[in-house]
C-alpha atoms as a PDB file:
ATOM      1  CA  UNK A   1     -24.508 -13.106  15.156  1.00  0.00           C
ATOM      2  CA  UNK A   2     -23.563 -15.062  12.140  1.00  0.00           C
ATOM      3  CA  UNK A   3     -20.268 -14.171  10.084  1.00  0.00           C
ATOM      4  CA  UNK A   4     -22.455 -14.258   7.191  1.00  0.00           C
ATOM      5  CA  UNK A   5     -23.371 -10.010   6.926  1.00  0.00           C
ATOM      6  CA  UNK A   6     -25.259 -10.368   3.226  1.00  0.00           C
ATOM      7  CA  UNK A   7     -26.144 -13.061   1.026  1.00  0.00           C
ATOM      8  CA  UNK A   8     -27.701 -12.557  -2.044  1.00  0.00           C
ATOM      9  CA  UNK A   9     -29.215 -15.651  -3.872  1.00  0.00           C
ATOM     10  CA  UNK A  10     -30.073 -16.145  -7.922  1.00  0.00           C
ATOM     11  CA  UNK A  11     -30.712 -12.112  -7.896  1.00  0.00           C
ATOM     12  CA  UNK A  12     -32.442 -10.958 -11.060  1.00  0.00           C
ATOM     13  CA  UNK A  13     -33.124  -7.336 -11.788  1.00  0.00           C
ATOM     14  CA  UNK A  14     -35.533  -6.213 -14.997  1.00  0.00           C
ATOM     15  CA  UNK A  15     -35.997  -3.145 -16.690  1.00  0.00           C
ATOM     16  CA  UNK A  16     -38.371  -4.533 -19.361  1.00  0.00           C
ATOM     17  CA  UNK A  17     -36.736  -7.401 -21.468  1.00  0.00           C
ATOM     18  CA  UNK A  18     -33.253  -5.397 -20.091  1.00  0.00           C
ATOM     19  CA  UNK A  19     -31.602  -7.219 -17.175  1.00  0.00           C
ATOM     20  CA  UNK A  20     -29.493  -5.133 -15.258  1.00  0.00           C
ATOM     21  CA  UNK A  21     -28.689  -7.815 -13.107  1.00  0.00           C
ATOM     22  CA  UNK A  22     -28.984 -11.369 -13.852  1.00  0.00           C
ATOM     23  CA  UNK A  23     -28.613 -14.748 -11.592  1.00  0.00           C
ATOM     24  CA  UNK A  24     -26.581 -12.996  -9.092  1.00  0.00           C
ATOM     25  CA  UNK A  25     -25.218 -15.225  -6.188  1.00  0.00           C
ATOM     26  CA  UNK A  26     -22.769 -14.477  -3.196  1.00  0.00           C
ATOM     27  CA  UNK A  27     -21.881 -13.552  -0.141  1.00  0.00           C
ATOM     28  CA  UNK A  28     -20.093 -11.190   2.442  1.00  0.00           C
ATOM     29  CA  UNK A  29     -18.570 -11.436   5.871  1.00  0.00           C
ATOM     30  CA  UNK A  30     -18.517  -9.423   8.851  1.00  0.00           C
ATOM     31  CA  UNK A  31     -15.083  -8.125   9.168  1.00  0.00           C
ATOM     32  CA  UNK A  32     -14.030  -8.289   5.888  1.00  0.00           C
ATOM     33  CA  UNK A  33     -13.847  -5.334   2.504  1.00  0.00           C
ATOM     34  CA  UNK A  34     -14.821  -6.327  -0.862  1.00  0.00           C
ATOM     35  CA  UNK A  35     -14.128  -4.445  -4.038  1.00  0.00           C
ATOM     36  CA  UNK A  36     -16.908  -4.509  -6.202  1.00  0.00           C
ATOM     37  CA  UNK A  37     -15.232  -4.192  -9.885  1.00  0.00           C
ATOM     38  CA  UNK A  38     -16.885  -3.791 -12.617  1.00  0.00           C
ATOM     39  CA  UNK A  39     -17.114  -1.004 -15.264  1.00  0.00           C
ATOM     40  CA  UNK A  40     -20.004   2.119 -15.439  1.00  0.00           C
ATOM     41  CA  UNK A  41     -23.202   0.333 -16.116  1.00  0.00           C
ATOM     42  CA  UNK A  42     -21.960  -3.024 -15.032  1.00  0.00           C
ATOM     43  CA  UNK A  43     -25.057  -3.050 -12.429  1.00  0.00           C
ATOM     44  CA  UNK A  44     -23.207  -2.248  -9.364  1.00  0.00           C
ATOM     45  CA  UNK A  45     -25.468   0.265  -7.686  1.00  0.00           C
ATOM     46  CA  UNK A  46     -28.376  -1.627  -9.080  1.00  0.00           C
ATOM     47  CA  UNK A  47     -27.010  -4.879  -7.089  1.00  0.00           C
ATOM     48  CA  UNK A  48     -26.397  -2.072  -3.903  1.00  0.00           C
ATOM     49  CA  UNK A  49     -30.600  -0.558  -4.079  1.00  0.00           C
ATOM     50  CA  UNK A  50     -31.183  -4.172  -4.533  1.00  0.00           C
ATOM     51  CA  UNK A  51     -29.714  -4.986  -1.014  1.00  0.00           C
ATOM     52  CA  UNK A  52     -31.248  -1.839   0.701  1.00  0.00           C
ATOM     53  CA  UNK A  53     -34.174  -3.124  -0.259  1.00  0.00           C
ATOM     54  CA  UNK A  54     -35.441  -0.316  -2.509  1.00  0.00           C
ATOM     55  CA  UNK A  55     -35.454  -2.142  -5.336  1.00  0.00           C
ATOM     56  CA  UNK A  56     -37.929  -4.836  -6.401  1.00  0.00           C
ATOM     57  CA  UNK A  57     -35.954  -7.955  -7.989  1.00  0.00           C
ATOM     58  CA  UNK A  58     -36.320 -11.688  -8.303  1.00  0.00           C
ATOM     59  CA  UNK A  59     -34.562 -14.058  -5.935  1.00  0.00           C
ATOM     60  CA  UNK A  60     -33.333 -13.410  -2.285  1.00  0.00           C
ATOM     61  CA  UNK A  61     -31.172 -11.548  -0.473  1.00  0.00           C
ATOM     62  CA  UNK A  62     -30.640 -11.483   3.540  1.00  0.00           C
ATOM     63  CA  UNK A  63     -28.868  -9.073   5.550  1.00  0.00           C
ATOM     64  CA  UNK A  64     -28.117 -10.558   9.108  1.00  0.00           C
ATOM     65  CA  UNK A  65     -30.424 -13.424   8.386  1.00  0.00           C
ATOM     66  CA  UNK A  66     -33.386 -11.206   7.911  1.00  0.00           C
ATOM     67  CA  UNK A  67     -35.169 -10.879   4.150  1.00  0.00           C
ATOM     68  CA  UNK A  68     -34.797  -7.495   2.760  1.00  0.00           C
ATOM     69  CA  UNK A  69     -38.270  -7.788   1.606  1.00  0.00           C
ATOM     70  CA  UNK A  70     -39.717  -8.411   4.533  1.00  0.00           C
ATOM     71  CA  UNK A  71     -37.283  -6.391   6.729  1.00  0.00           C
ATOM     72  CA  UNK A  72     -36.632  -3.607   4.213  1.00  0.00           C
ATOM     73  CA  UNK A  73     -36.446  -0.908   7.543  1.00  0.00           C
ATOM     74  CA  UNK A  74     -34.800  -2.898   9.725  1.00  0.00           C
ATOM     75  CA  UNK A  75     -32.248  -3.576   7.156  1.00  0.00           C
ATOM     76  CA  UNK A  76     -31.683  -0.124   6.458  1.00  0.00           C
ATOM     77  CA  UNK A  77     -30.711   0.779   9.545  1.00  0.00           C
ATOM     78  CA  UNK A  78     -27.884  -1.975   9.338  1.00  0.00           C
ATOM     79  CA  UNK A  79     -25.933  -0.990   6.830  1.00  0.00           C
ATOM     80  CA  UNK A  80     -24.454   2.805   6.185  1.00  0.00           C
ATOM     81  CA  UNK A  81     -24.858   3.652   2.315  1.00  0.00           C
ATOM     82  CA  UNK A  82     -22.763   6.236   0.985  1.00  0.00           C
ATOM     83  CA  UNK A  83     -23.867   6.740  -2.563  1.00  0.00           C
ATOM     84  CA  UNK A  84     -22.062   7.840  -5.691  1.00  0.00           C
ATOM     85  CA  UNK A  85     -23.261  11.206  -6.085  1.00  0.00           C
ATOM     86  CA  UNK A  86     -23.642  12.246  -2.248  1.00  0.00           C
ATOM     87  CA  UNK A  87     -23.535  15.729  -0.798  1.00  0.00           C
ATOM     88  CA  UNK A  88     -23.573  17.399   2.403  1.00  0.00           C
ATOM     89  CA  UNK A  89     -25.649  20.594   2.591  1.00  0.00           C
ATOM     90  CA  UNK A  90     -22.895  23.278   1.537  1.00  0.00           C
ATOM     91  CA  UNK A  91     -24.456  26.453   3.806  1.00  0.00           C
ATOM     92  CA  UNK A  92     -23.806  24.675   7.153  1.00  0.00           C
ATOM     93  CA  UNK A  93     -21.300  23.321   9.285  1.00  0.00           C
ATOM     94  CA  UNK A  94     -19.471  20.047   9.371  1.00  0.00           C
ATOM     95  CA  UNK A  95     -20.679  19.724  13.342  1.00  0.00           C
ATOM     96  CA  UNK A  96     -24.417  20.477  12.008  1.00  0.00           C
ATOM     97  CA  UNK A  97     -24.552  19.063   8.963  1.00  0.00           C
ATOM     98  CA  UNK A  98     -24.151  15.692  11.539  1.00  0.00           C
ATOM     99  CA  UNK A  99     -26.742  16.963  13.839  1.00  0.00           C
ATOM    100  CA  UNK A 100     -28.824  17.188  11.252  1.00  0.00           C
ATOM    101  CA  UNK A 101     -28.875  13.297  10.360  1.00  0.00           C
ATOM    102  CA  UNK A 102     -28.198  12.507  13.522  1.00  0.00           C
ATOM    103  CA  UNK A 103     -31.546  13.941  13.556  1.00  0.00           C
ATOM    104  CA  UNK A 104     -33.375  12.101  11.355  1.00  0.00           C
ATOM    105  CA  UNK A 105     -32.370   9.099  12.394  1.00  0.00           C
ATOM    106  CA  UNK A 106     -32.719   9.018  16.061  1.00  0.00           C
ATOM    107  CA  UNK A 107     -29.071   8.958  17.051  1.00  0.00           C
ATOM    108  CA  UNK A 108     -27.976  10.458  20.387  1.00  0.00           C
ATOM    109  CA  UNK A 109     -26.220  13.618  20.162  1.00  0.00           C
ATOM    110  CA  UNK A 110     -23.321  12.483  22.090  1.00  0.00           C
ATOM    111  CA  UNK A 111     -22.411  10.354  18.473  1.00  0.00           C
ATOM    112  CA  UNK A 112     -21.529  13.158  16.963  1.00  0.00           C
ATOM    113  CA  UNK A 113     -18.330  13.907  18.748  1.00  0.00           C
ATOM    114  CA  UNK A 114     -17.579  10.573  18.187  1.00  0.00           C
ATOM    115  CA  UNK A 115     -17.938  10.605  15.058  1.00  0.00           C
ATOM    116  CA  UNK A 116     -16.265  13.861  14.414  1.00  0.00           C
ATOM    117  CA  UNK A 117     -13.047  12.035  15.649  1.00  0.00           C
ATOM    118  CA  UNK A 118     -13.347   8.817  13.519  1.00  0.00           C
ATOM    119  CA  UNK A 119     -13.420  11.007  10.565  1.00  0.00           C
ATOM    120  CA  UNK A 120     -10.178  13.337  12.185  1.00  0.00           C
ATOM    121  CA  UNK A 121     -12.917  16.572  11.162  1.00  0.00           C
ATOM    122  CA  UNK A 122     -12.445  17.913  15.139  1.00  0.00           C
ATOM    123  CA  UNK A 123     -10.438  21.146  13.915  1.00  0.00           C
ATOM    124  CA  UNK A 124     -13.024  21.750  10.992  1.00  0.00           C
ATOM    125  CA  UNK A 125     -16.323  21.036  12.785  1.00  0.00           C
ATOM    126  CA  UNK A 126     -17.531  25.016  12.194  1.00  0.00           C
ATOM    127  CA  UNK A 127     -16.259  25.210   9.036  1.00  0.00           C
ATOM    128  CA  UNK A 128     -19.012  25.493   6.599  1.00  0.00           C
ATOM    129  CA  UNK A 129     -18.959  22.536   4.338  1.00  0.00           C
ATOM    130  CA  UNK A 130     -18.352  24.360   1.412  1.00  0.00           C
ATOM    131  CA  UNK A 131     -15.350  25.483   2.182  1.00  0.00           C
ATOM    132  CA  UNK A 132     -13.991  21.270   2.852  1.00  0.00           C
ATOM    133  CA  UNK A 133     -12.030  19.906   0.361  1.00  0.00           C
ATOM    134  CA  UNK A 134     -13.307  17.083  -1.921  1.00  0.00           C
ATOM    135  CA  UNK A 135     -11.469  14.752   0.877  1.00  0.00           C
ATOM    136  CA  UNK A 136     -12.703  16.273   3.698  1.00  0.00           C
ATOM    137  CA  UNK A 137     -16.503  16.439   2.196  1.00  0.00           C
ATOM    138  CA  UNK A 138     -16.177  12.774   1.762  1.00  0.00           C
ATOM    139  CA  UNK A 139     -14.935  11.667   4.926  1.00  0.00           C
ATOM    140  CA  UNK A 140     -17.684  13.913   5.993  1.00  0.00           C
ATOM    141  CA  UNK A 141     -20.455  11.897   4.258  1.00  0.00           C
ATOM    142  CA  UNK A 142     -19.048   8.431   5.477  1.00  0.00           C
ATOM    143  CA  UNK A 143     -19.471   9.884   8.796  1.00  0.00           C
ATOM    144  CA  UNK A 144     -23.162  10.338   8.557  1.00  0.00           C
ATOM    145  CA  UNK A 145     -23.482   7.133   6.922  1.00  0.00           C
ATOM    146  CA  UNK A 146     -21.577   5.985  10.483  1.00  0.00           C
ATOM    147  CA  UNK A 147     -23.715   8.157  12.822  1.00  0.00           C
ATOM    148  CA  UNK A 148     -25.876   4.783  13.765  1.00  0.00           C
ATOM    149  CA  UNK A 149     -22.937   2.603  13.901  1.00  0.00           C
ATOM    150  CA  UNK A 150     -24.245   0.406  11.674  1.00  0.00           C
ATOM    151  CA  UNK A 151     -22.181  -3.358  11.236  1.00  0.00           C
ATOM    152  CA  UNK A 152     -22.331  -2.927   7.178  1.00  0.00           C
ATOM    153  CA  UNK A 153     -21.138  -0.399   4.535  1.00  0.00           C
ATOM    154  CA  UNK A 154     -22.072  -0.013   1.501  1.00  0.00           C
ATOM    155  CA  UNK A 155     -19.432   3.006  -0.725  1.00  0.00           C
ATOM    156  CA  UNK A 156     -20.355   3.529  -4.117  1.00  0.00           C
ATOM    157  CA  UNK A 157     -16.959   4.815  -5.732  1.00  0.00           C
ATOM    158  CA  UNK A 158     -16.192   6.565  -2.924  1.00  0.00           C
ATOM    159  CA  UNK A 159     -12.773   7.736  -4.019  1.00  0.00           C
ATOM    160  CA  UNK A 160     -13.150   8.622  -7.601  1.00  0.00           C
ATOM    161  CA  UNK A 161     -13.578  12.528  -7.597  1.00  0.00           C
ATOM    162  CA  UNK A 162     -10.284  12.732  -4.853  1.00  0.00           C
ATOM    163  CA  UNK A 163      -6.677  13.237  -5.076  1.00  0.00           C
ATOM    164  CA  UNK A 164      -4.278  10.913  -4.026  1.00  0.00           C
ATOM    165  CA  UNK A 165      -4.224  12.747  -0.292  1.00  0.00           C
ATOM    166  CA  UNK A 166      -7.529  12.479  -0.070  1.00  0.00           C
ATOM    167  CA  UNK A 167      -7.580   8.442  -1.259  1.00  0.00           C
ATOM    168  CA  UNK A 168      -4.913   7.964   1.221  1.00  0.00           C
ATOM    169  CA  UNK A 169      -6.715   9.360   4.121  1.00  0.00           C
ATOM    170  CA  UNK A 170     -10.084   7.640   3.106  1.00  0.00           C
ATOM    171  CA  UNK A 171      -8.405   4.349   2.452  1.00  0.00           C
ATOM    172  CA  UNK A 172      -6.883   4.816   6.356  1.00  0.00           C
ATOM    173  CA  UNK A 173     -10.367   5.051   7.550  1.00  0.00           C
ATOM    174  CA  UNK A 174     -11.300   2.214   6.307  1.00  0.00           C
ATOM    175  CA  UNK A 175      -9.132   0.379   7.873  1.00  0.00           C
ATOM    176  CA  UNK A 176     -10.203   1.545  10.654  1.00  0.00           C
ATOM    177  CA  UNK A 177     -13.631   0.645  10.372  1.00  0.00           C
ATOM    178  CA  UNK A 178     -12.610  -3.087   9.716  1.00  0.00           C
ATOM    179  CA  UNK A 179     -10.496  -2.718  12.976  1.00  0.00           C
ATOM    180  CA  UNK A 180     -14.062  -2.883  14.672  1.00  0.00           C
ATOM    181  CA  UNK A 181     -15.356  -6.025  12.743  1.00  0.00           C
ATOM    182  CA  UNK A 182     -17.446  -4.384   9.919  1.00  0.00           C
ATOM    183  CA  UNK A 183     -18.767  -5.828   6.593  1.00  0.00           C
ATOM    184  CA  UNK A 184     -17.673  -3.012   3.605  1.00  0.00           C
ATOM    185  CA  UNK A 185     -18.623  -3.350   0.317  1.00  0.00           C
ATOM    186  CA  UNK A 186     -16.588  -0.620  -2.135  1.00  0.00           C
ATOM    187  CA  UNK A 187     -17.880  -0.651  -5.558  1.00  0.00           C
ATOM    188  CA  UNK A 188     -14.927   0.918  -8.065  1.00  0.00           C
ATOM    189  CA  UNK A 189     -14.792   1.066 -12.152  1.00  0.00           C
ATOM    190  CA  UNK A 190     -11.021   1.737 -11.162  1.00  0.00           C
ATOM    191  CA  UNK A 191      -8.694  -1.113 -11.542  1.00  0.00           C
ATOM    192  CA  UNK A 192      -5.805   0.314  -8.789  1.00  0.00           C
ATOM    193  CA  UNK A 193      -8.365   0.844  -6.555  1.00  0.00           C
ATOM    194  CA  UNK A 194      -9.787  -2.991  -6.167  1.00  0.00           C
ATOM    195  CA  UNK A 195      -5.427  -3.810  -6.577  1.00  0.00           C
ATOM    196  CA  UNK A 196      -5.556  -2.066  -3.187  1.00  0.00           C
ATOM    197  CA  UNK A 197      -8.055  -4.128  -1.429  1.00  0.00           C
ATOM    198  CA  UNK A 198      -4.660  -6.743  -1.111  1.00  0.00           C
ATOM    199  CA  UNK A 199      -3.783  -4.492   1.342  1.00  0.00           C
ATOM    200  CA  UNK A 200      -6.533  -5.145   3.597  1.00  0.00           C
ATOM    201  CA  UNK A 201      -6.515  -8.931   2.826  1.00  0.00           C
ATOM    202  CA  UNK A 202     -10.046  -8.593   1.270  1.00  0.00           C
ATOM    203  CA  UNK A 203     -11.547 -10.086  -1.841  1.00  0.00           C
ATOM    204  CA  UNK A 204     -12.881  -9.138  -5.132  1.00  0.00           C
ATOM    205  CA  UNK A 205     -15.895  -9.230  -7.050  1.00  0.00           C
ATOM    206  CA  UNK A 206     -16.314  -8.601 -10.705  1.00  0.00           C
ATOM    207  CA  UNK A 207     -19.119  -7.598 -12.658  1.00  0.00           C
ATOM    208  CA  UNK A 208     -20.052  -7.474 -15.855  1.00  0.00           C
ATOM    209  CA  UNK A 209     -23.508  -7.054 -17.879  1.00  0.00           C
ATOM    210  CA  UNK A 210     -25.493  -7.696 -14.672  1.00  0.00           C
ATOM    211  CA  UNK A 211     -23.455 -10.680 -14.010  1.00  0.00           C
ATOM    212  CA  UNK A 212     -20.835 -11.778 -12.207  1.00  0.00           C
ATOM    213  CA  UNK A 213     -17.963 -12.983 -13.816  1.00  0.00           C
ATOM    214  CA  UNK A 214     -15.390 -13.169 -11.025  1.00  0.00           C
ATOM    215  CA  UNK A 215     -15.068 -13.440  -7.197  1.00  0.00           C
ATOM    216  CA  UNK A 216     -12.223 -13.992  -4.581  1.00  0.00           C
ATOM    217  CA  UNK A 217      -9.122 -12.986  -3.001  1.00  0.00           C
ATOM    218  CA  UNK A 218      -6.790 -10.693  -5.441  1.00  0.00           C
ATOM    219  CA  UNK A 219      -3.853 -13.464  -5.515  1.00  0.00           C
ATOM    220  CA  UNK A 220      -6.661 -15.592  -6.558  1.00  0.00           C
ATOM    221  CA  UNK A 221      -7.065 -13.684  -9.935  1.00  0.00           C
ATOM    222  CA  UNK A 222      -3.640 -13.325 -10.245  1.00  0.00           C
ATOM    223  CA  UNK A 223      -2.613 -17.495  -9.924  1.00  0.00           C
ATOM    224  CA  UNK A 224      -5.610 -17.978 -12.086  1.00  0.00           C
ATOM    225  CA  UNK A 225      -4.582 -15.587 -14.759  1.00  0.00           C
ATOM    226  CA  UNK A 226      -0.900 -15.863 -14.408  1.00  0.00           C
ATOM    227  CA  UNK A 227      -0.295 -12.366 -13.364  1.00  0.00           C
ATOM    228  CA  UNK A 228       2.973 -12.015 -11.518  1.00  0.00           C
ATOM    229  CA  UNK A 229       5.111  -9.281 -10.421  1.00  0.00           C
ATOM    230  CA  UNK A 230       8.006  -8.740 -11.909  1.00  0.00           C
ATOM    231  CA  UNK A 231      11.512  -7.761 -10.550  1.00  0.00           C
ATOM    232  CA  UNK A 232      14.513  -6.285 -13.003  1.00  0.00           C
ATOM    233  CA  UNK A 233      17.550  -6.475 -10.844  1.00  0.00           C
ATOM    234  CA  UNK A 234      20.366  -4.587 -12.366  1.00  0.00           C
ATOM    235  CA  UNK A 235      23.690  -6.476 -13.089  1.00  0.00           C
ATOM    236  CA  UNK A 236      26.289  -3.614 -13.207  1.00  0.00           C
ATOM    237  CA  UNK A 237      29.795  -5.285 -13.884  1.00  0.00           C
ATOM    238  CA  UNK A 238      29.359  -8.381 -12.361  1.00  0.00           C
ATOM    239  CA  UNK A 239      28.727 -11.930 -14.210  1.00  0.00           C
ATOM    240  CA  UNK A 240      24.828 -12.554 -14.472  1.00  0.00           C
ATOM    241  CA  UNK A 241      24.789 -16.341 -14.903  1.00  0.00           C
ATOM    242  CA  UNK A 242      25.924 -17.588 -11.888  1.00  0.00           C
ATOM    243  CA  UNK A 243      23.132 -15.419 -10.392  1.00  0.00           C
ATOM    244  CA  UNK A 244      20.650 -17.055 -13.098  1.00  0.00           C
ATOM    245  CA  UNK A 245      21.993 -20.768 -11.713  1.00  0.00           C
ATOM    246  CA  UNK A 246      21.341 -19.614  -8.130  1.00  0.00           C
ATOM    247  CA  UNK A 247      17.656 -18.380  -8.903  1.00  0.00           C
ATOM    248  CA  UNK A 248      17.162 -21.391 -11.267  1.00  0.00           C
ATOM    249  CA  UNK A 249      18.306 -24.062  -8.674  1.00  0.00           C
ATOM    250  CA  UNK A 250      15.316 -22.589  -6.166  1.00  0.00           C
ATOM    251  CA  UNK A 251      12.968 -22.905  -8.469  1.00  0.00           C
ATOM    252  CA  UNK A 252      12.773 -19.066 -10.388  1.00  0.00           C
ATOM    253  CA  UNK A 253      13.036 -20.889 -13.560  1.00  0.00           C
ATOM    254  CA  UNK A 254      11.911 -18.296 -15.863  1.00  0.00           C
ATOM    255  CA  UNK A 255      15.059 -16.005 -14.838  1.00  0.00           C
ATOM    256  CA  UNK A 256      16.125 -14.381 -17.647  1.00  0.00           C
ATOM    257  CA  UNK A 257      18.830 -11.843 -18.754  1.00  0.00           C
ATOM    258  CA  UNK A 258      17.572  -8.608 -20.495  1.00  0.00           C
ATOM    259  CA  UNK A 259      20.790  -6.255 -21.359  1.00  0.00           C
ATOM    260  CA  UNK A 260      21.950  -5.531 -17.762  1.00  0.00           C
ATOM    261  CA  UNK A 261      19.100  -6.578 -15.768  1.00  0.00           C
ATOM    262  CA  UNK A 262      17.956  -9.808 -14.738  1.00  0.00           C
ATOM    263  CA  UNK A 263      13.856 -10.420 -14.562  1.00  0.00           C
ATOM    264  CA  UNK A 264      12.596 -12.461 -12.138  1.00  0.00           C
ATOM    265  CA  UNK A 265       8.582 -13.480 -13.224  1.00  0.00           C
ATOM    266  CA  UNK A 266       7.152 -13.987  -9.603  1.00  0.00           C
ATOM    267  CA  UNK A 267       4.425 -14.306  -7.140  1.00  0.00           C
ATOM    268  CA  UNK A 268       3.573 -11.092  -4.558  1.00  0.00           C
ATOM    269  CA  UNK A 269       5.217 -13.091  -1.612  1.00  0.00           C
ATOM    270  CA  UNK A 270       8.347 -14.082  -3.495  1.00  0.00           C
ATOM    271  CA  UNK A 271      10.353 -11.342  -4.295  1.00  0.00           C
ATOM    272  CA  UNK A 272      12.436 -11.434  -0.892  1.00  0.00           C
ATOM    273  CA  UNK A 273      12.889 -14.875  -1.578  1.00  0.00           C
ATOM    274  CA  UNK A 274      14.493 -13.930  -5.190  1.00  0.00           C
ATOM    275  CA  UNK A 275      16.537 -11.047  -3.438  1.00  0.00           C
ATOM    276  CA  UNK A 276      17.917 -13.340  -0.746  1.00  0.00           C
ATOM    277  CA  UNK A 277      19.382 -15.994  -3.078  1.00  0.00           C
ATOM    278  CA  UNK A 278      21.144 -13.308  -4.930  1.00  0.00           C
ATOM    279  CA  UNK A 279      22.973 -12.183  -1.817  1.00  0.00           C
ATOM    280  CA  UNK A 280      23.597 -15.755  -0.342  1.00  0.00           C
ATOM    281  CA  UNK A 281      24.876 -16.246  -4.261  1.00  0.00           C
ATOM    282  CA  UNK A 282      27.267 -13.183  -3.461  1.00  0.00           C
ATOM    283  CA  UNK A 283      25.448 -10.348  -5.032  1.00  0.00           C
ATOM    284  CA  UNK A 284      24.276  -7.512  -3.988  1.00  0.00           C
ATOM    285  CA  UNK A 285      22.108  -5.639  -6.304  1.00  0.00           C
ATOM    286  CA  UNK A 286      23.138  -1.612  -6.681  1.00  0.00           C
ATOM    287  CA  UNK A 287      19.351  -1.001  -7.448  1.00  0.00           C
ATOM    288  CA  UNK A 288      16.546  -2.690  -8.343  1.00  0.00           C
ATOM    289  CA  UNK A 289      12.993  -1.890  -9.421  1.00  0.00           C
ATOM    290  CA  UNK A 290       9.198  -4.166  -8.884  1.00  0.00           C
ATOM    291  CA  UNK A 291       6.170  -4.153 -11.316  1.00  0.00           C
ATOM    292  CA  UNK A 292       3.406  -5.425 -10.133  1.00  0.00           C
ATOM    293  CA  UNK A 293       0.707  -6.727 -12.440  1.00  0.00           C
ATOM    294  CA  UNK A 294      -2.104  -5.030 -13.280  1.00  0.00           C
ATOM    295  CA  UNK A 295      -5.753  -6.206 -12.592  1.00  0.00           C
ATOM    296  CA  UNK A 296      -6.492  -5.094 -15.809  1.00  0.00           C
ATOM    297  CA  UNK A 297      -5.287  -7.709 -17.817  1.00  0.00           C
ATOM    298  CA  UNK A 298      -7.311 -10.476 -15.688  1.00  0.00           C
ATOM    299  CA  UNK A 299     -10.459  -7.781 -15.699  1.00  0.00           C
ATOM    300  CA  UNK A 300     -10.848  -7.987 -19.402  1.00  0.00           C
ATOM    301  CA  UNK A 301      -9.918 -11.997 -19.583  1.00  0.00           C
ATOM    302  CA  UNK A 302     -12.878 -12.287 -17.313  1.00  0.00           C
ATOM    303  CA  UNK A 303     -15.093  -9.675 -18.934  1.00  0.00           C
ATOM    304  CA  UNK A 304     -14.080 -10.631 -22.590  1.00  0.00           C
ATOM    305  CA  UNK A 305     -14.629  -8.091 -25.446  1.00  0.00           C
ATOM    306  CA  UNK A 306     -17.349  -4.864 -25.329  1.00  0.00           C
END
């Protein structure tokens, strides 16, 4: 099987004279997440029915090497779609609310133990899903969108109606899920949530008015844009500039003094680097505090003004 999971080539979508997606081009890998950033309206779950095929549109798009138009089914029953607004039937149980898809789409019943235990919903499998928590009835709809195993995901803001328990333990299986080599697409208006996808070492795409406007790893958009982290190392009683000369003479030129802290402008991989040439300098920072940059600022140099 190729690497290459979807590839989507000069992708136009009308609505009249509106074009809700327009000269779209890239692609996705097997065993890799992408954040699909963009804010509501942008055309991110038009670009997603594009790709299931239930969409007409201009240009091309390939799932596995097979043409969505031409394949629509088939290609359907690669890739898991959770969508945006997605419910499980609140008058039954977690165990049959599975049994019920597992149903419909030909899946052995034996898959839904499995799946019970990739989504960690053993203990609750008779509860009725009413009664499961916006986390819970979330994990519980990626795991029908799992029943068939399928090698691609597609989430549609999966995480933006749950608390941060909830994010935490959907963000967990997701990493699982790349553990076994899938292609995941996670489309987000939320800028913290695509700053996460670092985490999993995946990249980013940005869209904007149908088109898009951005694409790669998140250090990517932060070299390009000059968005650093920042560390403010407090001083306390000791003398600050031979500090500054060490951090200078390794190359943290832009050290500079700020009442009682010192600010180090950095990149993500450099802020041991700034903490060890304090200490071999012969200071030892009481406390110390990191800001990381915020995608935000590169999201609207790329989008420019409303």
């Amino acid at each position: 099987m190729s690497t290459t999971a979807i590839a989507v080539n000069h992708v136009t979508k009308k609505y009249g004279k509106f074009k809700a997606l327009d000269d779209v081009s890239f692609n996705c890998e097997h065993g890799k997440i992408y954040a699909v950033l963009g804010p509501n309206g942008a055309g991110k779950t038009t670009m997603f029915r594009c790709m299931l095929g239930l969409l007409n549109f201009e240009g091309n798009i390939n799932v596995d090497g097979k043409d969505v138009r031409k394949t629509g089914r088939w290609v359907r029953e690669r890739i898991g779609y959770l969508p945006q607004h997605s419910a499980p039937y609140e008058d039954i149980s977690v165990v049959d609310n599975l049994k019920f898809y597992a149903g419909l789409k030909g899946v052995d019943s034996k898959r839904v133990d499995e799946v019970l235990k990739e989504i960690k919903l053993v203990r609750f499998k008779d509860r009725k899903a009413r009664a499961l928590s916006g986390g819970m009835k979330q994990r519980l709809m990626l795991g029908i969108s799992q029943l068939s195993d399928p090698p691609i995901l597609i989430l549609d803001e999966p995480t933006a109606n749950l608390d941060v328990q909830g994010q935490l333990r959907f963000r967990q299986l997701l990493s699982d899920l790349l553990g076994k080599g899938k292609c995941i697409l996670v489309s987000t208006h939320l800028l913290r949530e695509a700053h996460e996808i670092r985490l999993f070492h995946g990249n980013v795409l940005v869209i904007n008015r149908g088109k898009i406007v951005g694409e790669g790893g998140v250090d990517d958009f932060m070299g390009k844009f000059d968005l650093r982290d920042h560390l403010f190392i407090d001083v306390g009683n000791q003398d600050p500039q031979p500090m500054l000369n060490a951090l200078k003479k390794v190359g943290f030129n832009n050290a500079e003094l700020n009442k009682n802290q010192i600010i180090v402008a950095c990149g993500y991989n450099d802020k041991f680097t700034v903490l060890q040439t304090l200490n071999q300098a012969g200071f030892t920072p009481g406390s110390f505090r990191v800001e990381e940059p915020s995608l935000e600022a590169a999201f609207m140099k790329m989008t420019g003004p409303e």
